[in-house]
N, C-alpha and C. Protein backbone atom coordinates (compact mmCIF):
# COMPACT_ATOMS: atom_id res chain seq x y z
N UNK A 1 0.84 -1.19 0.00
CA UNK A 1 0.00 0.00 0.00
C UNK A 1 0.88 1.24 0.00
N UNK A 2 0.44 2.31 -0.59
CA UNK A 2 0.81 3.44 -0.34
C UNK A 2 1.00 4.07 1.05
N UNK A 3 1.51 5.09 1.18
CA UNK A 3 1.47 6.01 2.66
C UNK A 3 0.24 6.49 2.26
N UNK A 4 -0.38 6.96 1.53
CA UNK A 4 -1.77 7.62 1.95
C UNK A 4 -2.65 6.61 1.81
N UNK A 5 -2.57 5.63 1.05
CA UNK A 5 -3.63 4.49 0.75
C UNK A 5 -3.18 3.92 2.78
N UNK A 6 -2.28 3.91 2.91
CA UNK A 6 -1.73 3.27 4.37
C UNK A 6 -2.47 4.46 5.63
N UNK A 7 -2.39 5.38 5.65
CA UNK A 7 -3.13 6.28 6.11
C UNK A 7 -4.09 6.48 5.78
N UNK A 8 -5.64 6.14 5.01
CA UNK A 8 -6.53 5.77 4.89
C UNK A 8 -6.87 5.22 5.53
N UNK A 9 -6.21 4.11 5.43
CA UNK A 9 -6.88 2.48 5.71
C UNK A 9 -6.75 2.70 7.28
N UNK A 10 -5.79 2.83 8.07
CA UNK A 10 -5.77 3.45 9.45
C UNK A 10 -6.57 4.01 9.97
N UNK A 11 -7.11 5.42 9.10
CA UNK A 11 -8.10 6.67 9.62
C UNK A 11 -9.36 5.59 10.02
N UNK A 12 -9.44 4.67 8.69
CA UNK A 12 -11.26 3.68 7.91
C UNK A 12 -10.73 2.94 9.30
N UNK A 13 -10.00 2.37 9.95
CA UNK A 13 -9.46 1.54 10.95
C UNK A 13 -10.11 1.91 12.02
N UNK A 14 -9.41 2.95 12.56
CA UNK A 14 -10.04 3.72 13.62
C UNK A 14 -11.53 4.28 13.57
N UNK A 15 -12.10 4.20 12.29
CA UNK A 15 -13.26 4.62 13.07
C UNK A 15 -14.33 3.68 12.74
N UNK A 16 -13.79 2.07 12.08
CA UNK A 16 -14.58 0.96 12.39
C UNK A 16 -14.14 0.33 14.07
N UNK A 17 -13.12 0.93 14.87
CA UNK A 17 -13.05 0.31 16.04
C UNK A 17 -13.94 1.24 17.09
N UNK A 18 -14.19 2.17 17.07
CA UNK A 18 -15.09 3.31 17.36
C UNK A 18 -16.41 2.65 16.97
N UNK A 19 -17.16 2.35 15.96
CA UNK A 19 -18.39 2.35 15.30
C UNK A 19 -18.89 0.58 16.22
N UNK A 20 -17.70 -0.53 15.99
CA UNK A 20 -17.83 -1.55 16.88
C UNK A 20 -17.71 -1.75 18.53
N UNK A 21 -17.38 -0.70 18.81
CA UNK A 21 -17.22 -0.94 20.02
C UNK A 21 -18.47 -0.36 20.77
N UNK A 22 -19.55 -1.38 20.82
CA UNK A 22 -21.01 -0.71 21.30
C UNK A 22 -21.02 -0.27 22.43
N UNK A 23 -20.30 -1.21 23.67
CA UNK A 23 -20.51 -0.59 24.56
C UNK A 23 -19.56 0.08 25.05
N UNK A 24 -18.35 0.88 24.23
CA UNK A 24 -17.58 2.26 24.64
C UNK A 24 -16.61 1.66 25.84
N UNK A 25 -16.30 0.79 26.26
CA UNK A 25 -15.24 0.34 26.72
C UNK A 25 -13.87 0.34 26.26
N UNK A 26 -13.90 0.61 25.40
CA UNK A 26 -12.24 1.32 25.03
C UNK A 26 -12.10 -0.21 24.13
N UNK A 27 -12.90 -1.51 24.42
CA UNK A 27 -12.16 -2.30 23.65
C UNK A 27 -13.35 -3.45 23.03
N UNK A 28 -12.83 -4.28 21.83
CA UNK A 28 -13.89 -4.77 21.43
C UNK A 28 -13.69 -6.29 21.78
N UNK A 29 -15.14 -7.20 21.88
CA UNK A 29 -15.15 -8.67 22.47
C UNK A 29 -16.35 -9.12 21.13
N UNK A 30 -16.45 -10.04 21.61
CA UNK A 30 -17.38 -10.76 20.71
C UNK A 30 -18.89 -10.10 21.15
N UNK A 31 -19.44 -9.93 21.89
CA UNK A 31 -20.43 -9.10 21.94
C UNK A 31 -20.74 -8.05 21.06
N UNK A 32 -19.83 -6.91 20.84
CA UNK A 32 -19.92 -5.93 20.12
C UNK A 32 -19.62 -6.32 19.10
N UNK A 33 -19.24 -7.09 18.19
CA UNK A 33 -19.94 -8.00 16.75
C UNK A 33 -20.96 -8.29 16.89
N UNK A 34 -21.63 -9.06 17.66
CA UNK A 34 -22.85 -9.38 17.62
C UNK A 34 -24.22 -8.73 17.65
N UNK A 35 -23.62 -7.55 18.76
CA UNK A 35 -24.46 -6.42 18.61
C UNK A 35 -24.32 -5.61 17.06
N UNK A 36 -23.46 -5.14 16.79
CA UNK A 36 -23.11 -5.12 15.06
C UNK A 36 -24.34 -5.66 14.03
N UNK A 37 -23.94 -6.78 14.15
CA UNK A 37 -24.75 -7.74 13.10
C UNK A 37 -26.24 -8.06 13.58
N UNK A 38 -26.88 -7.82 15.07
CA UNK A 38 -28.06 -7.37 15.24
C UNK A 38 -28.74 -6.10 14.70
N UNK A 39 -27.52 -4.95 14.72
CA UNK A 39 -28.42 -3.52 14.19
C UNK A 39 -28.64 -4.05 12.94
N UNK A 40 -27.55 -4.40 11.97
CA UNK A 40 -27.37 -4.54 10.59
C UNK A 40 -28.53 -5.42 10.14
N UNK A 41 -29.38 -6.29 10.68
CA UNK A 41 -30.60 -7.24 10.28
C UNK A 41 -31.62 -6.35 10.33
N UNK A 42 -31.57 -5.51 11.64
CA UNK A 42 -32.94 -5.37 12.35
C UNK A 42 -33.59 -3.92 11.43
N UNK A 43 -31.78 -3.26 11.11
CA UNK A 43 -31.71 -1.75 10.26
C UNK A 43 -32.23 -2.52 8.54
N UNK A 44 -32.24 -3.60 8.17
CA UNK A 44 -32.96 -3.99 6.93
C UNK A 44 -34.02 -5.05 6.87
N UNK A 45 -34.90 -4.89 8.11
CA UNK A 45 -35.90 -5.53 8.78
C UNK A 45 -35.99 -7.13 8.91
N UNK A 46 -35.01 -7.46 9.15
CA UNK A 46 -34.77 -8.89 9.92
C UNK A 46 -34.86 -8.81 11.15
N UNK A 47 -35.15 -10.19 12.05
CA UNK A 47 -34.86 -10.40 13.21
C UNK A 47 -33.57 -10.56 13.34
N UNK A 48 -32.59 -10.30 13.70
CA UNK A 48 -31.38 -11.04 14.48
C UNK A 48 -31.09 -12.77 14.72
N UNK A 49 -32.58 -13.10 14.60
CA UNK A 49 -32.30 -14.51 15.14
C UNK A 49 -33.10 -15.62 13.97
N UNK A 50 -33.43 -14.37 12.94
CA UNK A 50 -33.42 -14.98 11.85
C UNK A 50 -32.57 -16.03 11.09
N UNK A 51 -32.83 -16.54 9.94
CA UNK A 51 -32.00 -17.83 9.93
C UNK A 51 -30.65 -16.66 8.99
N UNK A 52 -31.37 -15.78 7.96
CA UNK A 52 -30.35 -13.95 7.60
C UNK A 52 -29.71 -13.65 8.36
N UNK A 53 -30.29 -13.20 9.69
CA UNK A 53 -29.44 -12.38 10.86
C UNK A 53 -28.53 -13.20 11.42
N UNK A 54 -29.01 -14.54 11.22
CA UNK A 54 -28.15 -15.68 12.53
C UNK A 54 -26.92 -15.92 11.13
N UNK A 55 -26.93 -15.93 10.48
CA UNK A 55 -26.16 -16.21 9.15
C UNK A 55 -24.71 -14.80 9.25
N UNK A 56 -25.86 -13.47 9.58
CA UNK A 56 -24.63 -12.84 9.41
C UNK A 56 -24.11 -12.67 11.05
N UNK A 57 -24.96 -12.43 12.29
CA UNK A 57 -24.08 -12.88 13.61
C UNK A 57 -23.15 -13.57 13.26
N UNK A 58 -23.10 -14.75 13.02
CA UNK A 58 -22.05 -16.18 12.69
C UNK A 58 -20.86 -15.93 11.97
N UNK A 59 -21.16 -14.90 11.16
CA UNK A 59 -20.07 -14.01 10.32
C UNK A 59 -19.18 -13.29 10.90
N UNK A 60 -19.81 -12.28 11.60
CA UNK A 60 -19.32 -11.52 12.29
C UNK A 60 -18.56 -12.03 13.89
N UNK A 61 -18.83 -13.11 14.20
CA UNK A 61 -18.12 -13.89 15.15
C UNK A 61 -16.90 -14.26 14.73
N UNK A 62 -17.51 -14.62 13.22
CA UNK A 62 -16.07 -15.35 13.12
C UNK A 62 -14.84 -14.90 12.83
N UNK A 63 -15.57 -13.65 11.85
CA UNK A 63 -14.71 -12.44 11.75
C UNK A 63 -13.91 -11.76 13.23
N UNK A 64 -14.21 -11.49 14.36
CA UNK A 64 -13.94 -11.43 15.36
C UNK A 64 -13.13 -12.62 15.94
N UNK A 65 -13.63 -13.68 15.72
CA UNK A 65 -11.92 -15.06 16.57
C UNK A 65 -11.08 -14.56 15.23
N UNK A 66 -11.07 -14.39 13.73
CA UNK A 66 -9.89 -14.47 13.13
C UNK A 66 -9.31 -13.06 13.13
N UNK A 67 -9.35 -12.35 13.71
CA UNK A 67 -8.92 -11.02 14.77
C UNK A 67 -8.45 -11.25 15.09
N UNK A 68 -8.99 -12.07 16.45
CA UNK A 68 -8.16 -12.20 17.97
C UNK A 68 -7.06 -13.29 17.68
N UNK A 69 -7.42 -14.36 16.83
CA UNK A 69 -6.15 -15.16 16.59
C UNK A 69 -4.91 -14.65 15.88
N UNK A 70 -5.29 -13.43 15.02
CA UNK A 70 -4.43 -12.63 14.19
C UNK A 70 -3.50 -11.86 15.64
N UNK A 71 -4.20 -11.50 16.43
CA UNK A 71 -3.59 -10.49 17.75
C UNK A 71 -3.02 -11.38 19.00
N UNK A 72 -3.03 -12.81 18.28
CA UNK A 72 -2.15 -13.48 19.87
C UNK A 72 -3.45 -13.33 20.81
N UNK A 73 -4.62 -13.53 21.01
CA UNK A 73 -5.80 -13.24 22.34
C UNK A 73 -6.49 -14.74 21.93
N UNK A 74 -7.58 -14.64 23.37
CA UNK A 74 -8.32 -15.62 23.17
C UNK A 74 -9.47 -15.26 21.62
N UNK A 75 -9.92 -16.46 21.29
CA UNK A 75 -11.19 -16.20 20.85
C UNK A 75 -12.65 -15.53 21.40
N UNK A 76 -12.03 -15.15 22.94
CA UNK A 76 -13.40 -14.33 23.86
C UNK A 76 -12.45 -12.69 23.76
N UNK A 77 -11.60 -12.53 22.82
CA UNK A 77 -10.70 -11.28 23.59
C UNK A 77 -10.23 -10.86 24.89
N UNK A 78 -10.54 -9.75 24.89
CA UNK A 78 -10.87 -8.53 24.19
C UNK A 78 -9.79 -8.23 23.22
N UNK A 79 -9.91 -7.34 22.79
CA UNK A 79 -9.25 -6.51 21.33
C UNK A 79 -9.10 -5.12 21.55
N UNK A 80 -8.07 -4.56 22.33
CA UNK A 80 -7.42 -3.32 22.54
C UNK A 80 -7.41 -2.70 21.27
N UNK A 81 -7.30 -1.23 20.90
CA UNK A 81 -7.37 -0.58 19.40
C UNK A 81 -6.14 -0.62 19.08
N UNK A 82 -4.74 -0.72 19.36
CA UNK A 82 -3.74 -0.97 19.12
C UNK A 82 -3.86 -2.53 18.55
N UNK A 83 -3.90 -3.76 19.14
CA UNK A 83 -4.19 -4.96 19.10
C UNK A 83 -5.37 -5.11 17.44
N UNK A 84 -6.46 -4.34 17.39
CA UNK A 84 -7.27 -4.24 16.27
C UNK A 84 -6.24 -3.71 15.13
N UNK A 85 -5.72 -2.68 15.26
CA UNK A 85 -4.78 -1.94 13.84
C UNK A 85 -4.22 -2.90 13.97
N UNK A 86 -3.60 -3.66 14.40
CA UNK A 86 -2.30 -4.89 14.14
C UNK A 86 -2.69 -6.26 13.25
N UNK A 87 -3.65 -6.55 14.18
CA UNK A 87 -4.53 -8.01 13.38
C UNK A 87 -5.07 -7.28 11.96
N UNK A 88 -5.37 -5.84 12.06
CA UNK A 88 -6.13 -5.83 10.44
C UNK A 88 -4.98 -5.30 9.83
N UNK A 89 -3.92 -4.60 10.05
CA UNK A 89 -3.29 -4.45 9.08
C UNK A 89 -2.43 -5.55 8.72
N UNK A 90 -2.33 -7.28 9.38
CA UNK A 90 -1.82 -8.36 9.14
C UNK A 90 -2.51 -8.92 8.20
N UNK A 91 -4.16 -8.39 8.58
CA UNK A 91 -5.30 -9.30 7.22
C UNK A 91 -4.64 -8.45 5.85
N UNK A 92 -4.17 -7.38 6.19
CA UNK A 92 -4.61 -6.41 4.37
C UNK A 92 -3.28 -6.74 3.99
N UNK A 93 -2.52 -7.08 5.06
CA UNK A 93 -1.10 -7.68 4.26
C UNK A 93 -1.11 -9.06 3.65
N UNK A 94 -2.36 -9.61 4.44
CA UNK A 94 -2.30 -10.80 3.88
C UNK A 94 -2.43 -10.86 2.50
N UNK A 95 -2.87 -10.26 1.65
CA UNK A 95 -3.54 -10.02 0.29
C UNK A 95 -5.12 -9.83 0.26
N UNK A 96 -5.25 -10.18 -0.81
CA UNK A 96 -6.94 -10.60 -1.20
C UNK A 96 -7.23 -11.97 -0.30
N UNK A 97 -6.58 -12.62 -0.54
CA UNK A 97 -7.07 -14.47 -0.22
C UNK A 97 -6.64 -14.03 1.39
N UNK A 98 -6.20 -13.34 2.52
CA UNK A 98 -6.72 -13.53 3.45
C UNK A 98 -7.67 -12.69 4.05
N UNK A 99 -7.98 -11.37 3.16
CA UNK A 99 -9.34 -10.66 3.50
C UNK A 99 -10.26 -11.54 3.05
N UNK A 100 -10.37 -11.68 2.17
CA UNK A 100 -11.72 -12.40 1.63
C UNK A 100 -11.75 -13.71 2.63
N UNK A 101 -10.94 -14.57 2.78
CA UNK A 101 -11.23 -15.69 4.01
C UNK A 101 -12.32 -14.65 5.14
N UNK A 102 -11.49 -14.33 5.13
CA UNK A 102 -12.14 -13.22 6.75
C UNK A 102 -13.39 -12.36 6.34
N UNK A 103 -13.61 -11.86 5.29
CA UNK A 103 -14.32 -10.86 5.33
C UNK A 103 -16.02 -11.33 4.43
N UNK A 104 -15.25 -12.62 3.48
CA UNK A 104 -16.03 -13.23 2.54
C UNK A 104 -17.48 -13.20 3.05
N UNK A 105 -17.96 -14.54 4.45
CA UNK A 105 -18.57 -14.80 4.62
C UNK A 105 -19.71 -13.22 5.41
N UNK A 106 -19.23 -12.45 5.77
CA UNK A 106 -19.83 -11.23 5.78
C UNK A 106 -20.66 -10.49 4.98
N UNK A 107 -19.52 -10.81 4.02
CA UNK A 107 -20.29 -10.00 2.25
C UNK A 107 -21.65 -11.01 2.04
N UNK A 108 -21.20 -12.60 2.02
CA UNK A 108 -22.41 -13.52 1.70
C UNK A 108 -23.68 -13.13 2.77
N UNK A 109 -23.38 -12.86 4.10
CA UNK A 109 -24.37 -12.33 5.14
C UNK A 109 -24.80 -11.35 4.51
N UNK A 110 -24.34 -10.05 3.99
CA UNK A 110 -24.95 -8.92 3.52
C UNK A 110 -25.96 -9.02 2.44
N UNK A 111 -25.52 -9.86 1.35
CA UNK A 111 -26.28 -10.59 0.38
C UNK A 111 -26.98 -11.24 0.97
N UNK A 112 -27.46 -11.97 2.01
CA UNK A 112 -28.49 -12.79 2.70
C UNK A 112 -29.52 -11.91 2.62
N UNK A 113 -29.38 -10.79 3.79
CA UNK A 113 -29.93 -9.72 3.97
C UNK A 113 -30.80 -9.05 3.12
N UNK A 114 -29.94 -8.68 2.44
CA UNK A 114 -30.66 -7.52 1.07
C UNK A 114 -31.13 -8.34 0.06
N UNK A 115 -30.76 -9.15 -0.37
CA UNK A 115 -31.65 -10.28 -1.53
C UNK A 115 -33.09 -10.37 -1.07
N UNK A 116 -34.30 -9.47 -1.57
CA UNK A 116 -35.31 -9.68 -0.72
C UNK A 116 -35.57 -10.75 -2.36
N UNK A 117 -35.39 -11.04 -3.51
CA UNK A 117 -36.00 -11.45 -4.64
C UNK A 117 -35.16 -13.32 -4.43
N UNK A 118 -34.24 -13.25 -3.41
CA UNK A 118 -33.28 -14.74 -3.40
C UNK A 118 -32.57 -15.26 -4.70
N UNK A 119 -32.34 -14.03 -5.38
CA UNK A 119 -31.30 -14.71 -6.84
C UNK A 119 -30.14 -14.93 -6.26
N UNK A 120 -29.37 -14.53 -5.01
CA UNK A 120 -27.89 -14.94 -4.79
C UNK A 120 -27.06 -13.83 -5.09
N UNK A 121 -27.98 -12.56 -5.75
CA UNK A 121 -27.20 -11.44 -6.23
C UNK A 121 -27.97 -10.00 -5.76
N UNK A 122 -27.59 -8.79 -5.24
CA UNK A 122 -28.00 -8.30 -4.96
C UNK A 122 -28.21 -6.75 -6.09
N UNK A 123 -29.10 -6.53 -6.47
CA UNK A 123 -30.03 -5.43 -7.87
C UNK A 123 -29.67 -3.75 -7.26
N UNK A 124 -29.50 -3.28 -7.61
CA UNK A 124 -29.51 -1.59 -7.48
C UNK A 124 -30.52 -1.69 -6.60
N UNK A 125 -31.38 -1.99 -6.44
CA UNK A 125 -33.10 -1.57 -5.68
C UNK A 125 -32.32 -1.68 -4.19
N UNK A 126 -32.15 -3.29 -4.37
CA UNK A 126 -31.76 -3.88 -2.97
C UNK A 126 -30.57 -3.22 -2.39
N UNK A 127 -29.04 -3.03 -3.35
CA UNK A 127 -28.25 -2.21 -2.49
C UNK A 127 -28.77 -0.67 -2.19
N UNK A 128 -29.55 0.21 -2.61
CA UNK A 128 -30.02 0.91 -2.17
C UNK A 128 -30.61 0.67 -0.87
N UNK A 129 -31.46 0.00 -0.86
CA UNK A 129 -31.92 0.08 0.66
C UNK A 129 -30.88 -0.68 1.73
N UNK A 130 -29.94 -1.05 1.14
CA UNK A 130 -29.00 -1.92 2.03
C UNK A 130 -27.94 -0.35 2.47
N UNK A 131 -27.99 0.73 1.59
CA UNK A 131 -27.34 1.46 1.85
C UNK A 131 -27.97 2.91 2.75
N UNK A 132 -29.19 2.74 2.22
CA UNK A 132 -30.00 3.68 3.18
C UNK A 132 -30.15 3.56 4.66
N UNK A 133 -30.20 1.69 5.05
CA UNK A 133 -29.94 1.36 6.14
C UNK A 133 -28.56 1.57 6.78
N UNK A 134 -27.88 1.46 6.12
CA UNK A 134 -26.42 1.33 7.20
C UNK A 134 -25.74 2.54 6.83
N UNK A 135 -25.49 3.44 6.00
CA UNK A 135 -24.72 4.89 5.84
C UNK A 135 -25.95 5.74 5.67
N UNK A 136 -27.47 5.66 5.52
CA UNK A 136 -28.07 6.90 5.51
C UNK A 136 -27.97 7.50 4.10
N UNK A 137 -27.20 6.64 2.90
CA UNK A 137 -27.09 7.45 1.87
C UNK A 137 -28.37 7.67 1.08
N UNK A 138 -28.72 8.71 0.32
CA UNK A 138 -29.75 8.94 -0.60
C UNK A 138 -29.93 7.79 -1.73
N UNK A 139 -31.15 8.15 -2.82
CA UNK A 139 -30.86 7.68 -4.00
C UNK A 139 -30.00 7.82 -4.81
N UNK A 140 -29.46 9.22 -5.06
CA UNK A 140 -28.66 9.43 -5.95
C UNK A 140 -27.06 8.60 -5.57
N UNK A 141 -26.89 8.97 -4.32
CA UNK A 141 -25.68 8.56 -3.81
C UNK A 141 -25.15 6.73 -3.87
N UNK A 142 -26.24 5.91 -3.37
CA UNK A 142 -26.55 4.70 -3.54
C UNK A 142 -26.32 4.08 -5.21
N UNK A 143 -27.38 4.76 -6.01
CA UNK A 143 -26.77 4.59 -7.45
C UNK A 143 -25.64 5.22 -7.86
N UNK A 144 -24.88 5.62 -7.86
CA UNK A 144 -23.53 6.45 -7.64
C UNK A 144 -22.50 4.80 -7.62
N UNK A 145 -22.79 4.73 -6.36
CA UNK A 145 -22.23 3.48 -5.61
C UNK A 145 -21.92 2.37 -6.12
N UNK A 146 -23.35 2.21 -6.62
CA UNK A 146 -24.00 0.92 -7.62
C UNK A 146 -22.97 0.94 -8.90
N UNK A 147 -22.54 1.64 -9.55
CA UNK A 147 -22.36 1.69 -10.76
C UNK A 147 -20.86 1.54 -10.69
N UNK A 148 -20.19 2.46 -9.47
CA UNK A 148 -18.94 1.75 -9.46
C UNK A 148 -18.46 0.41 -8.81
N UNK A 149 -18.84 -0.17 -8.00
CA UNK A 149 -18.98 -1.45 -7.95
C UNK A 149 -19.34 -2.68 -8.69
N UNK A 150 -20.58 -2.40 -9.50
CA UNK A 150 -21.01 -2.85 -10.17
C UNK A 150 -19.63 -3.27 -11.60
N UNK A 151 -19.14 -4.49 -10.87
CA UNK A 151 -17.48 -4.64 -11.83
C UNK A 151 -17.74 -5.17 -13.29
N UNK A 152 -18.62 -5.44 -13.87
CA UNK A 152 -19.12 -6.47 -14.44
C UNK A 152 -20.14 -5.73 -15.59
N UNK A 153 -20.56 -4.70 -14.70
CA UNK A 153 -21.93 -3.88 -15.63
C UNK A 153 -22.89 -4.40 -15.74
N UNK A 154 -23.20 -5.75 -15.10
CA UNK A 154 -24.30 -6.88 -15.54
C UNK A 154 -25.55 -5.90 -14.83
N UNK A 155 -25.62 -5.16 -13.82
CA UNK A 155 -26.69 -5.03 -13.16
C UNK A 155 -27.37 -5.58 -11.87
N UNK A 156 -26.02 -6.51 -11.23
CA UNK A 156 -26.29 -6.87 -10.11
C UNK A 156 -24.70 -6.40 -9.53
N UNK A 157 -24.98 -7.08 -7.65
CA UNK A 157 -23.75 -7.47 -7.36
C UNK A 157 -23.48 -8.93 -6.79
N UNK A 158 -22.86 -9.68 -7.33
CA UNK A 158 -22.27 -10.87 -6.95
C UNK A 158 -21.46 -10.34 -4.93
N UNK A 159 -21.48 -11.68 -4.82
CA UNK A 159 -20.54 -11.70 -3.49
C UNK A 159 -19.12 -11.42 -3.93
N UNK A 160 -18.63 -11.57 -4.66
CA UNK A 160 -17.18 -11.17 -4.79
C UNK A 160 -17.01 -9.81 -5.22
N UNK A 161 -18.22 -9.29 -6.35
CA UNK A 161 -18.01 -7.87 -6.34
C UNK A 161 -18.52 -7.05 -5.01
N UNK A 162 -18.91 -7.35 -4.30
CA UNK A 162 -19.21 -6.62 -2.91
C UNK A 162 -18.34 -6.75 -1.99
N UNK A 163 -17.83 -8.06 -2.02
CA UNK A 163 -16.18 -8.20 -1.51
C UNK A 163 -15.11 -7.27 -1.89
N UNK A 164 -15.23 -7.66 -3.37
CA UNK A 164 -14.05 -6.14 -3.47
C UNK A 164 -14.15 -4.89 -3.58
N UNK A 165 -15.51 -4.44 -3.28
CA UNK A 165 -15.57 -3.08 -2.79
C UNK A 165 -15.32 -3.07 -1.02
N UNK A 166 -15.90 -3.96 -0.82
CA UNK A 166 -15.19 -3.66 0.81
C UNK A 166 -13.89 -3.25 1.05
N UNK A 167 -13.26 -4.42 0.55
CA UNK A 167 -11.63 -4.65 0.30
C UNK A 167 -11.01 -2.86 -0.36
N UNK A 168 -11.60 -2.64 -1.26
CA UNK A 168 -11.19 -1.29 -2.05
C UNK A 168 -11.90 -0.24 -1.03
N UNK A 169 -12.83 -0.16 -0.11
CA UNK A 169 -13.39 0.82 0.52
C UNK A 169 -11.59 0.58 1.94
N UNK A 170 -11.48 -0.18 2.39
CA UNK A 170 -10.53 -0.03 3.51
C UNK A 170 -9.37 0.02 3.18
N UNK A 171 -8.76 -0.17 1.63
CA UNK A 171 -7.93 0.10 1.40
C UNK A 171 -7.55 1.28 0.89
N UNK A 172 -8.51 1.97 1.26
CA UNK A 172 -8.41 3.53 0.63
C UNK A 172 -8.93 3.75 -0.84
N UNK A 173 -9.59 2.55 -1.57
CA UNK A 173 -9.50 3.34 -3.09
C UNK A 173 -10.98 3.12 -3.73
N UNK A 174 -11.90 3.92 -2.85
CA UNK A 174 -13.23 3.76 -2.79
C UNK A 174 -13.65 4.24 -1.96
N UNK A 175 -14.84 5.24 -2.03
CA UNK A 175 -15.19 6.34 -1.44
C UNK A 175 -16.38 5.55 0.05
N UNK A 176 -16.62 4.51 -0.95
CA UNK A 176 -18.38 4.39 -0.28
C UNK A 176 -18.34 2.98 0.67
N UNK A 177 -18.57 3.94 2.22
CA UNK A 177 -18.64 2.54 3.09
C UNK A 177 -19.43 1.28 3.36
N UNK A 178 -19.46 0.63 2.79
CA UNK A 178 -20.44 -0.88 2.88
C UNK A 178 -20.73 -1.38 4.24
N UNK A 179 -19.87 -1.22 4.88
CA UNK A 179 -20.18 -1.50 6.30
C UNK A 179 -21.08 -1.22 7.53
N UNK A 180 -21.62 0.47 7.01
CA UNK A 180 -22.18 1.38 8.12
C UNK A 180 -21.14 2.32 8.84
């Protein structure tokens, strides 16, 4: 990475350890994933304990042990914000093939979610409201979004093209946060 693509990804760092850390304890555990992936169902009208919501909880857990195993901790943590920049800037070193291990099954949760039609792919309609829920963005902004992601031009997004906008949103080279 670049120094500014590297300073990006740091700034996007710090203020996904801020945004996860629900209950403001200075540090994150498996709870505050879970709480995470509860707003994220409930903000695109799932239950949480839906077989969607329980799909992306499960994600987001797991995403959280391959953290803590990245940071030397238990799989219960906690995850100091020093300890978080370390394990993720070990994932983005890892390449693609160890974000996507880690981050994959998230993207497939997100696609759970927003697929209200169940093609496996998620339509402009659907990331719109997937985006209205978690960043608040407009229409215009959402299709904006759509179109650069959209790697393919087909008119949907596959799990891998939503993967690599994640991947390109924390690595600095993409404006639009998928995450919330």
């Amino acid at each position: 990475m670049t120094m500014v693509a590297d300073n990006t990804a740091q700034a996007r760092l710090s203020k996904r350890f801020e945004k996860w850390d629900k209950d403001g304890n200075g540090v994150l555990e498996p709870s505050d994933f879970v709480a995470e992936a509860a707003e994220i169902a409930a903000a695109l009208g799932q239950a949480p304990d839906s077989p969607r919501g329980a799909a992306l909880r499960d994600a987001f857990q797991s995403m959280f042990e391959a953290l803590a195993d990245r940071a030397g901790v238990s799989p219960q943590g906690p995850l100091n914000r020093d300890q978080f920049h370390a394990a993720a800037g070990e994932l983005f070193q890892g390449g693609e093939a160890a974000f996507n291990t880690v981050l994959g099954p998230v993207a497939k949760g997100i696609i759970g979610l927003c697929d209200r039609n169940d093609d496996g792919v998620i339509d402009a309609s659907e990331f719109a409201g997937w985006l209205r829920a978690v960043a608040g963005l407009d229409e215009a902004a959402a299709a904006e979004a759509f179109r650069q992601i959209d790697a393919d031009g087909n008119g949907t997004l596959s799990e891998d093209e939503l993967l690599a906008a994640i991947r390109e949103f924390h690595f600095g080279r993409l404006e639009f946060e998928l995450l919330g």
